[in-house]
C-alpha atoms as a PDB file:
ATOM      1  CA  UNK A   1      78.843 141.765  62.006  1.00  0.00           C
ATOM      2  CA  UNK A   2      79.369 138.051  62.254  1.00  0.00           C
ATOM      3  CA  UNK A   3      82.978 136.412  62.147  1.00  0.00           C
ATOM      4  CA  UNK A   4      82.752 133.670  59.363  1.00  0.00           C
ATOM      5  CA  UNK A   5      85.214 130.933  58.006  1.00  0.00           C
ATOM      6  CA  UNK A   6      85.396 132.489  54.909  1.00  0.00           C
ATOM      7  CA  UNK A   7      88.686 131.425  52.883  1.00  0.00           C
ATOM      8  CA  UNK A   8      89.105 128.637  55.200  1.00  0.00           C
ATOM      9  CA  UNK A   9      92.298 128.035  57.060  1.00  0.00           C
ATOM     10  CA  UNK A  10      93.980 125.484  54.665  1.00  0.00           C
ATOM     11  CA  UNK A  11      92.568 126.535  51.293  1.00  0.00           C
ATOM     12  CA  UNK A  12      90.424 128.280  48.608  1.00  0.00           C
ATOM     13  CA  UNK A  13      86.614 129.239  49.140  1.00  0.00           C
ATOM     14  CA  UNK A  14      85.595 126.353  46.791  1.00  0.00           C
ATOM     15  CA  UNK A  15      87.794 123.647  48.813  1.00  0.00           C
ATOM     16  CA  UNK A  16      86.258 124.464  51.826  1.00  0.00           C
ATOM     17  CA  UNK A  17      82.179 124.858  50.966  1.00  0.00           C
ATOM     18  CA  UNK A  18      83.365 121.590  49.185  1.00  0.00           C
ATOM     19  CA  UNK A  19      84.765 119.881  52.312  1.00  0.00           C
ATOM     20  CA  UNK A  20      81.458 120.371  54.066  1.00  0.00           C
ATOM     21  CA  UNK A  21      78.743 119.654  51.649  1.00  0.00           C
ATOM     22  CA  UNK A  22      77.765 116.963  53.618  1.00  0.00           C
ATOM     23  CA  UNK A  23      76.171 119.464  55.637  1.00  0.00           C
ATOM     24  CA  UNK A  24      73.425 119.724  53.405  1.00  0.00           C
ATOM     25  CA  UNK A  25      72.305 116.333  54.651  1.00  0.00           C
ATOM     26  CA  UNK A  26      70.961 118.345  57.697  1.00  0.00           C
ATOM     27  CA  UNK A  27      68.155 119.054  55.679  1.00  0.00           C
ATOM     28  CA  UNK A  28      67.402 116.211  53.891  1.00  0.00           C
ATOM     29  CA  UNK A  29      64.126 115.189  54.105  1.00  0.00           C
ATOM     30  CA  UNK A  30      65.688 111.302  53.668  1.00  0.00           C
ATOM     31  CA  UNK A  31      65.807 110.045  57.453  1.00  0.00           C
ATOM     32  CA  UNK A  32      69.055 107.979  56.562  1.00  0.00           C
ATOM     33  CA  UNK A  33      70.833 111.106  54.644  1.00  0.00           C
ATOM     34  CA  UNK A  34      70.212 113.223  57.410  1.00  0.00           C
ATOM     35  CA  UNK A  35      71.344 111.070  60.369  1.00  0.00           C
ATOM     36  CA  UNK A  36      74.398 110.247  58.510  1.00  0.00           C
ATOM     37  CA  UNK A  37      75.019 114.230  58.216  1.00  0.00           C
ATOM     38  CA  UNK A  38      74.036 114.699  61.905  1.00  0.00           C
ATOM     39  CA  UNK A  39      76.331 111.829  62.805  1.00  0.00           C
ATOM     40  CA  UNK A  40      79.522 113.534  60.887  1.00  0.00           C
ATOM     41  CA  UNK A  41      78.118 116.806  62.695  1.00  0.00           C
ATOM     42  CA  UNK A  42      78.445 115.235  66.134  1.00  0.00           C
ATOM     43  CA  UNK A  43      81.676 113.604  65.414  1.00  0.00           C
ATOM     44  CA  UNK A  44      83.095 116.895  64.139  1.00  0.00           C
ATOM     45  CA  UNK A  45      81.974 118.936  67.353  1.00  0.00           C
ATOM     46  CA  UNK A  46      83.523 115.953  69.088  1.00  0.00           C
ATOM     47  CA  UNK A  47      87.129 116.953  67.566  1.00  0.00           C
ATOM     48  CA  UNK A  48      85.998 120.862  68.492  1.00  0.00           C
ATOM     49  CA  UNK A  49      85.301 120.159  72.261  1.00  0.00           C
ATOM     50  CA  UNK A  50      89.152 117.846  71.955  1.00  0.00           C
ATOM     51  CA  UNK A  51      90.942 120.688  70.005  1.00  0.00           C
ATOM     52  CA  UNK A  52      89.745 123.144  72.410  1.00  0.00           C
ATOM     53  CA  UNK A  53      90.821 120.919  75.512  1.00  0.00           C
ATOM     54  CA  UNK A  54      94.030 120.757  73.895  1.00  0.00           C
ATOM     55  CA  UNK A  55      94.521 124.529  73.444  1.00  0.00           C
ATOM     56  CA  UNK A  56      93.554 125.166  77.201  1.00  0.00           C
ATOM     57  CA  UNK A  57      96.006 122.238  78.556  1.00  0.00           C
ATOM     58  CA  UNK A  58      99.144 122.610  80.360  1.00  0.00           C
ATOM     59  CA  UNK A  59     100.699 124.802  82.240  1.00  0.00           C
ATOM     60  CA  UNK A  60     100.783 128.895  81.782  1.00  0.00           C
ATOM     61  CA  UNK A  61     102.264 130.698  80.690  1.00  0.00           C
ATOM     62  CA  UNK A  62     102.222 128.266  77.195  1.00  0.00           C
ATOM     63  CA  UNK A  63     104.958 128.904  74.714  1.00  0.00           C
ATOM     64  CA  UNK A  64     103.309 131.421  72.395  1.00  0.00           C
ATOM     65  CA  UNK A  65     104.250 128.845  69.104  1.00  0.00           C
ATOM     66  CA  UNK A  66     102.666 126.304  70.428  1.00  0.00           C
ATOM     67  CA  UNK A  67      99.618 128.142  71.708  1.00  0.00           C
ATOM     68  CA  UNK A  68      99.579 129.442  68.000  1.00  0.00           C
ATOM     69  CA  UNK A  69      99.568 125.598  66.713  1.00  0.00           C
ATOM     70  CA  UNK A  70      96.834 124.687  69.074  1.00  0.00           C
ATOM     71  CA  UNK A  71      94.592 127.816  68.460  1.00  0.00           C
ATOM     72  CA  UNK A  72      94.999 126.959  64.265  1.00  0.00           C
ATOM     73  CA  UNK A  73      94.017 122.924  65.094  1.00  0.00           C
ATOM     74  CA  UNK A  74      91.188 124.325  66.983  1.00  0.00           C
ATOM     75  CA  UNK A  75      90.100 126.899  64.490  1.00  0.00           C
ATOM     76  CA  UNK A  76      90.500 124.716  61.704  1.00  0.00           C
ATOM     77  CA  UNK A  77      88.151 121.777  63.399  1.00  0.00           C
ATOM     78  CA  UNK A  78      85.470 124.696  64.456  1.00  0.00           C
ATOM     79  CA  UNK A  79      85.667 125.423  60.851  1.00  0.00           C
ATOM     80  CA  UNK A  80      84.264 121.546  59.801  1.00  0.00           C
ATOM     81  CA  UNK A  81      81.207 121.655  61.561  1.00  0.00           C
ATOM     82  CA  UNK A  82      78.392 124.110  62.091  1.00  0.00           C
ATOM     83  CA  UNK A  83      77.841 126.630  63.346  1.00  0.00           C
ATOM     84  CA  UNK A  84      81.655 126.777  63.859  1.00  0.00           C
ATOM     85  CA  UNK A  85      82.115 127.147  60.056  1.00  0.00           C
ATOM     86  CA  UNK A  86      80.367 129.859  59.832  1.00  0.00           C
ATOM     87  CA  UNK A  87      82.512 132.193  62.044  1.00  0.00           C
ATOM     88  CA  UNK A  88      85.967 130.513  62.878  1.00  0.00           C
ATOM     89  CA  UNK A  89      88.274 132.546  60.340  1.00  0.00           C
ATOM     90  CA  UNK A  90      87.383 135.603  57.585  1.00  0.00           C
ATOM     91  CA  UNK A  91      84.804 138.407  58.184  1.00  0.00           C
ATOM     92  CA  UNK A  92      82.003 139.576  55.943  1.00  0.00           C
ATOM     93  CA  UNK A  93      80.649 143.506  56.750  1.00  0.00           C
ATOM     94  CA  UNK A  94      77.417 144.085  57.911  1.00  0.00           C
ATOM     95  CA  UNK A  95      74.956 143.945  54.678  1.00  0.00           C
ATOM     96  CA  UNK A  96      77.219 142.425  52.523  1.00  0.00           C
ATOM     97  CA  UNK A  97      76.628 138.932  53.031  1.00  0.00           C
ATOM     98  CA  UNK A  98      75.336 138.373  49.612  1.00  0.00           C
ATOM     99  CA  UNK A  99      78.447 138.313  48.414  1.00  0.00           C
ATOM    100  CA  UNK A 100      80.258 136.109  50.571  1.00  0.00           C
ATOM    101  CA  UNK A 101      81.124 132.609  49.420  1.00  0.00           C
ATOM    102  CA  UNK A 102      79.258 131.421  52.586  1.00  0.00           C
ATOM    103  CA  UNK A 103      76.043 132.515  51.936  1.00  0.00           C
ATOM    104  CA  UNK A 104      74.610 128.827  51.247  1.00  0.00           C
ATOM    105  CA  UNK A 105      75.960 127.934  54.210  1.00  0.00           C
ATOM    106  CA  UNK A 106      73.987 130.782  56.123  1.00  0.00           C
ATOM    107  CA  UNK A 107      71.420 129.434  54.908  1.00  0.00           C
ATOM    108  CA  UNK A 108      71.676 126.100  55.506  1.00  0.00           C
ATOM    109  CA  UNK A 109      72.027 126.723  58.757  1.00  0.00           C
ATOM    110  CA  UNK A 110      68.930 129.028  59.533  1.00  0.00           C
ATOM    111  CA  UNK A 111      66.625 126.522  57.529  1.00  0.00           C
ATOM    112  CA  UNK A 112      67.958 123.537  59.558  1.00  0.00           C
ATOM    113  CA  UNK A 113      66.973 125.427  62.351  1.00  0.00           C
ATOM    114  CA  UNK A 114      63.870 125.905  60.801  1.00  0.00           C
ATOM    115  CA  UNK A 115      62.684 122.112  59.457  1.00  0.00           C
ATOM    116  CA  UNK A 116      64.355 120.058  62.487  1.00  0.00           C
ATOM    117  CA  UNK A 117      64.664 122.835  65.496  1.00  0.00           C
ATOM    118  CA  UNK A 118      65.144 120.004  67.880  1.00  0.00           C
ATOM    119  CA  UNK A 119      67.863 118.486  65.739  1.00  0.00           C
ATOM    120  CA  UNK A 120      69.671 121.847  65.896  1.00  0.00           C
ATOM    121  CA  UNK A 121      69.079 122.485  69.104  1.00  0.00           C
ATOM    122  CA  UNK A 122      71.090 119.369  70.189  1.00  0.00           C
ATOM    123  CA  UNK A 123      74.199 119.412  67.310  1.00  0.00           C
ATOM    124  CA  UNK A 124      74.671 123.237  66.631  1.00  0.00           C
ATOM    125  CA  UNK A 125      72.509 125.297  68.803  1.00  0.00           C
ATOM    126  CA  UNK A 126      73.988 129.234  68.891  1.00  0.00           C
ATOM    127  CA  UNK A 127      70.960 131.939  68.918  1.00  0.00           C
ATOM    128  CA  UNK A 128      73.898 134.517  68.782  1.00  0.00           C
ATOM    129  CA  UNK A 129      74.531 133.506  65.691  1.00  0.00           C
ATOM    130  CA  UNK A 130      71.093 132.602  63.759  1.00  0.00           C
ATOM    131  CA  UNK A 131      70.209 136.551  64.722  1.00  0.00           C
ATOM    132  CA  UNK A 132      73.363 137.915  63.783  1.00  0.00           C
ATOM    133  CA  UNK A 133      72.676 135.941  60.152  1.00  0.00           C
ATOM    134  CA  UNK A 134      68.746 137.095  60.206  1.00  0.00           C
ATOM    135  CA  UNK A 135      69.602 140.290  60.535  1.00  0.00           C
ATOM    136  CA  UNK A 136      72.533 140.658  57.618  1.00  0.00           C
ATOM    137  CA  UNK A 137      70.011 138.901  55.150  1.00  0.00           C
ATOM    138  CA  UNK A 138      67.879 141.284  55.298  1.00  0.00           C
ATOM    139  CA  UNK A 139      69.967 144.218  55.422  1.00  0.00           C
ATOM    140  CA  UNK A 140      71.774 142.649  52.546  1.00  0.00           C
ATOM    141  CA  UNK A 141      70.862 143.362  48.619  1.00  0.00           C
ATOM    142  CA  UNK A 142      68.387 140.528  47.452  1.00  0.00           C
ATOM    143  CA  UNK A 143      68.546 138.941  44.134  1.00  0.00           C
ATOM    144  CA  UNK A 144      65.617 136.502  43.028  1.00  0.00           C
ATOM    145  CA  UNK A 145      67.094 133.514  44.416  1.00  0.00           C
ATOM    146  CA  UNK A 146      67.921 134.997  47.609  1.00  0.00           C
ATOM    147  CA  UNK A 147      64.664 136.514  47.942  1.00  0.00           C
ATOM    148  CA  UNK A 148      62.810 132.827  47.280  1.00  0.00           C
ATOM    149  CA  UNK A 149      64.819 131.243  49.615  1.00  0.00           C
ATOM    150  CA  UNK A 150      64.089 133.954  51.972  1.00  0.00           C
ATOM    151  CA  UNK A 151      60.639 134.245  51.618  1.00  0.00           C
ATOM    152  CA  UNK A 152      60.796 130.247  52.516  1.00  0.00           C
ATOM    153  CA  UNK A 153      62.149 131.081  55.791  1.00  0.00           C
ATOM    154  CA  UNK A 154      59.727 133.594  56.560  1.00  0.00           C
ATOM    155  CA  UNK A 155      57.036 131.043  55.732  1.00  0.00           C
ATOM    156  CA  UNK A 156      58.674 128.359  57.846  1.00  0.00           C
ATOM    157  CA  UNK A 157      58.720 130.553  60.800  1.00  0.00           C
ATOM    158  CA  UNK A 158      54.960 131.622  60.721  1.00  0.00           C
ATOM    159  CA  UNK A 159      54.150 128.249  60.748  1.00  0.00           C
ATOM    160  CA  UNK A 160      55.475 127.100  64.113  1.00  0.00           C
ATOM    161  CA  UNK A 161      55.545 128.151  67.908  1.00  0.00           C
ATOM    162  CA  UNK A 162      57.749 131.018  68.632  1.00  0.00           C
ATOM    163  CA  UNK A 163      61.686 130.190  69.266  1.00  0.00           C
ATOM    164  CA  UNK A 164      64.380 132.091  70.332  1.00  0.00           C
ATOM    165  CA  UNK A 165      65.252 135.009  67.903  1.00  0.00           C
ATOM    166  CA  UNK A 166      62.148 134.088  65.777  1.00  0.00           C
ATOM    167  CA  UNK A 167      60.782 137.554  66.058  1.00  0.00           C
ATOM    168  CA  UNK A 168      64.197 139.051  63.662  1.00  0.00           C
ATOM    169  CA  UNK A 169      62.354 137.726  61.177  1.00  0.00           C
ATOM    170  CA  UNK A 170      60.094 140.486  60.615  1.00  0.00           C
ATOM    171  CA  UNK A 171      63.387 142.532  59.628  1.00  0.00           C
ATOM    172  CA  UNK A 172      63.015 139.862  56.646  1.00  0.00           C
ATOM    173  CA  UNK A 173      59.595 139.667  55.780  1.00  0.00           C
ATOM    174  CA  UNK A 174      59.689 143.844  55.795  1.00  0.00           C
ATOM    175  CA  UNK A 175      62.781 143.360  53.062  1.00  0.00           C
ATOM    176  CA  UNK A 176      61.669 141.092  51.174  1.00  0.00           C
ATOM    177  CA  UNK A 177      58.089 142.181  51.334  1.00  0.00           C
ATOM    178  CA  UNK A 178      55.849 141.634  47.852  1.00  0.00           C
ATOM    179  CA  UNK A 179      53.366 139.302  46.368  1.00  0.00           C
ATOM    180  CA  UNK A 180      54.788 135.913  46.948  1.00  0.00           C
ATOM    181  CA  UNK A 181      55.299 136.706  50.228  1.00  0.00           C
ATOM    182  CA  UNK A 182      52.283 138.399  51.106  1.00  0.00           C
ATOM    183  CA  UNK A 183      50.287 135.194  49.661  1.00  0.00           C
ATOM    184  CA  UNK A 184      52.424 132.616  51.558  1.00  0.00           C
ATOM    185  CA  UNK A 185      50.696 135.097  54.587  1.00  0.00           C
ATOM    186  CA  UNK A 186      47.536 135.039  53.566  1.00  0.00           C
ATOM    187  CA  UNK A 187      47.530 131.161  53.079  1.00  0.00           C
ATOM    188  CA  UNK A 188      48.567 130.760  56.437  1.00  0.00           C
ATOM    189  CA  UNK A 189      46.213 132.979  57.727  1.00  0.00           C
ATOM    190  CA  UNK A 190      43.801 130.728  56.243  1.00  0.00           C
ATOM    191  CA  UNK A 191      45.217 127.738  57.420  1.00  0.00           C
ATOM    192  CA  UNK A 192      43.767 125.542  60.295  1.00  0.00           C
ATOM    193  CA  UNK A 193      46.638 126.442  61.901  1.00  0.00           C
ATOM    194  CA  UNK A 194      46.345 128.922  65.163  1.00  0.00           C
ATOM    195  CA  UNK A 195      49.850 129.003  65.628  1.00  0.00           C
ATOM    196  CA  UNK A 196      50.274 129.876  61.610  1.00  0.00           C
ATOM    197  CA  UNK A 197      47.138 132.586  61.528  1.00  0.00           C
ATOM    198  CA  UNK A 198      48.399 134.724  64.702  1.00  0.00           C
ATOM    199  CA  UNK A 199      51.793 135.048  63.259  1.00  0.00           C
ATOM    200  CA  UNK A 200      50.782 135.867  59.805  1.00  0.00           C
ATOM    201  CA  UNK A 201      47.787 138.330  60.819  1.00  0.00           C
ATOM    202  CA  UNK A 202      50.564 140.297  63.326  1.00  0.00           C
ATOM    203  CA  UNK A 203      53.577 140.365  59.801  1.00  0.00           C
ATOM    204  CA  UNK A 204      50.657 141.666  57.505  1.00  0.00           C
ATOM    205  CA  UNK A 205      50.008 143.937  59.790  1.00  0.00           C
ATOM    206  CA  UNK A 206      53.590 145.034  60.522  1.00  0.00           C
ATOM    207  CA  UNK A 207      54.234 145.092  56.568  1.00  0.00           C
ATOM    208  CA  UNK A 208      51.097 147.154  56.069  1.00  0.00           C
ATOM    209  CA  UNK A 209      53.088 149.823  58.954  1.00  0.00           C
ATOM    210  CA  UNK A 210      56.859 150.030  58.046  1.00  0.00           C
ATOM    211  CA  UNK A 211      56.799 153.191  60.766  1.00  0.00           C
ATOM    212  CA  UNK A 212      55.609 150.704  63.728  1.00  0.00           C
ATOM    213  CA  UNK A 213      58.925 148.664  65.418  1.00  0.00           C
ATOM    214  CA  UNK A 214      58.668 145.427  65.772  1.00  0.00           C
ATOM    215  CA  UNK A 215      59.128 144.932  69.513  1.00  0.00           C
ATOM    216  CA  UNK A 216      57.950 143.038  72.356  1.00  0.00           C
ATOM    217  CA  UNK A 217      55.962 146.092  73.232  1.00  0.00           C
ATOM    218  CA  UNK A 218      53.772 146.352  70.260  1.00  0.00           C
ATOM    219  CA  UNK A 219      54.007 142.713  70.316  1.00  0.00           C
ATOM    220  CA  UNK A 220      51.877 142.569  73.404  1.00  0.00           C
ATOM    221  CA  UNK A 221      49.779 144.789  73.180  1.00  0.00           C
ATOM    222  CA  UNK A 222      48.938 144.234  69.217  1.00  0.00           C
ATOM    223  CA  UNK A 223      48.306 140.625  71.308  1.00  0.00           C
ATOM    224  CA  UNK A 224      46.002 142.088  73.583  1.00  0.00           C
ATOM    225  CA  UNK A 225      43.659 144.068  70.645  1.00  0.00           C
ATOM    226  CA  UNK A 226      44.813 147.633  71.902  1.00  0.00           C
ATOM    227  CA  UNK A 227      46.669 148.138  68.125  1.00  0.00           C
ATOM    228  CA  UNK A 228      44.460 147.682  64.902  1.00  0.00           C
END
């Protein structure tokens, strides 16, 4: 289970997916939308990294009110910025993220990873969480638009080199497995890309094997030829 900032701290769901929908400028394809989202990004992990020097200030033992007051400021400015909004305040359970008024956000997040991984990598990089969201999409229940945007991320990740956590999302591609899928793998394994035709030859194969885990293991030596 991952800890999300659910209800936010100072209002309803809508207030605060409203307060950051600037953070869908991360993945705009516009070059000036998306460095004025990274720029709010930055200044808001900015006000984290202050709120959290705040809270560890001073001399200890801190009166407990004003150690409350600190932790709130600090919770409340993880919960403006990613990937801080995503866990600073209310829970969902394990396969039940579907339902949580966060779930754009989730996958915001994994799909800027995705489309600018150096981008994320410098404003919101957390592995922890991108597998702890990988892996509650696809225990989750899937409705069609879910699925699609899924099946997106499954295609984005075939496409490139392997990064960290990458390999969860065969956990996806096995959940979400059918025949827009499947032909996003086939295309790739078509493609002139190596990278793209490796990837997508080893899913179809894991897809075609639901019994076979999907570990380093079998990884390596599905690599080396020894599994057909």
């Amino acid at each position: 289970m991952i800890e999300a900032a659910g209800s936010g701290i100072d209002g309803s769901d809508h207030e605060w997916i409203e307060g950051l929908a600037w953070a869908y400028g991360l993945v705009a394809p516009d070059p000036v939308e998306r460095a004025a989202a990274l720029d709010r990004q930055a200044r808001a992990r900015m006000e984290v990294e202050a709120a959290l020097d705040r809270l560890n200030e001073g001399r200890f033992p801190i009166h407990w009110l004003r150690f409350r007051a600190r932790d709130r400021a600090y919770r409340r400015a993880c919960g403006r910025c990613l990937p801080g909004a995503l866990w600073s305040e209310s829970r969902y359970g394990h396969g039940r993220i579907s339902t949580w008024p966060g779930l754009s956000l989730a996958l915001l997040f994994l799909e800027w990873e995705a489309r600018y991984p150096q981008e994320w990598t410098e404003h919101a990089k957390d592995w922890g969480t991108k597998q702890a969201l990988i892996r509650d999409l696809a225990a989750t229940d899937h409705d069609r638009l879910l699925r699609a945007k899924l099946v997106d991320l499954v295609d984005l990740a075939v496409q490139r080199t392997y990064r960290c956590k990458d390999r969860e999302y065969v956990r996806v591609a096995r959940a979400v497995d059918g025949d827009e899928l499947r032909h996003r793998l086939h295309r790739a394994q078509r493609s002139e890309n190596p990278v793209a035709q490796l990837h997508a030859r080893y899913v179809l194969w894991l897809l075609d094997r639901p019994e076979i885990p999907n570990t380093r293991h079998v990884w390596r030596t599905w690599l080396a030829g020894a599994l057909t």
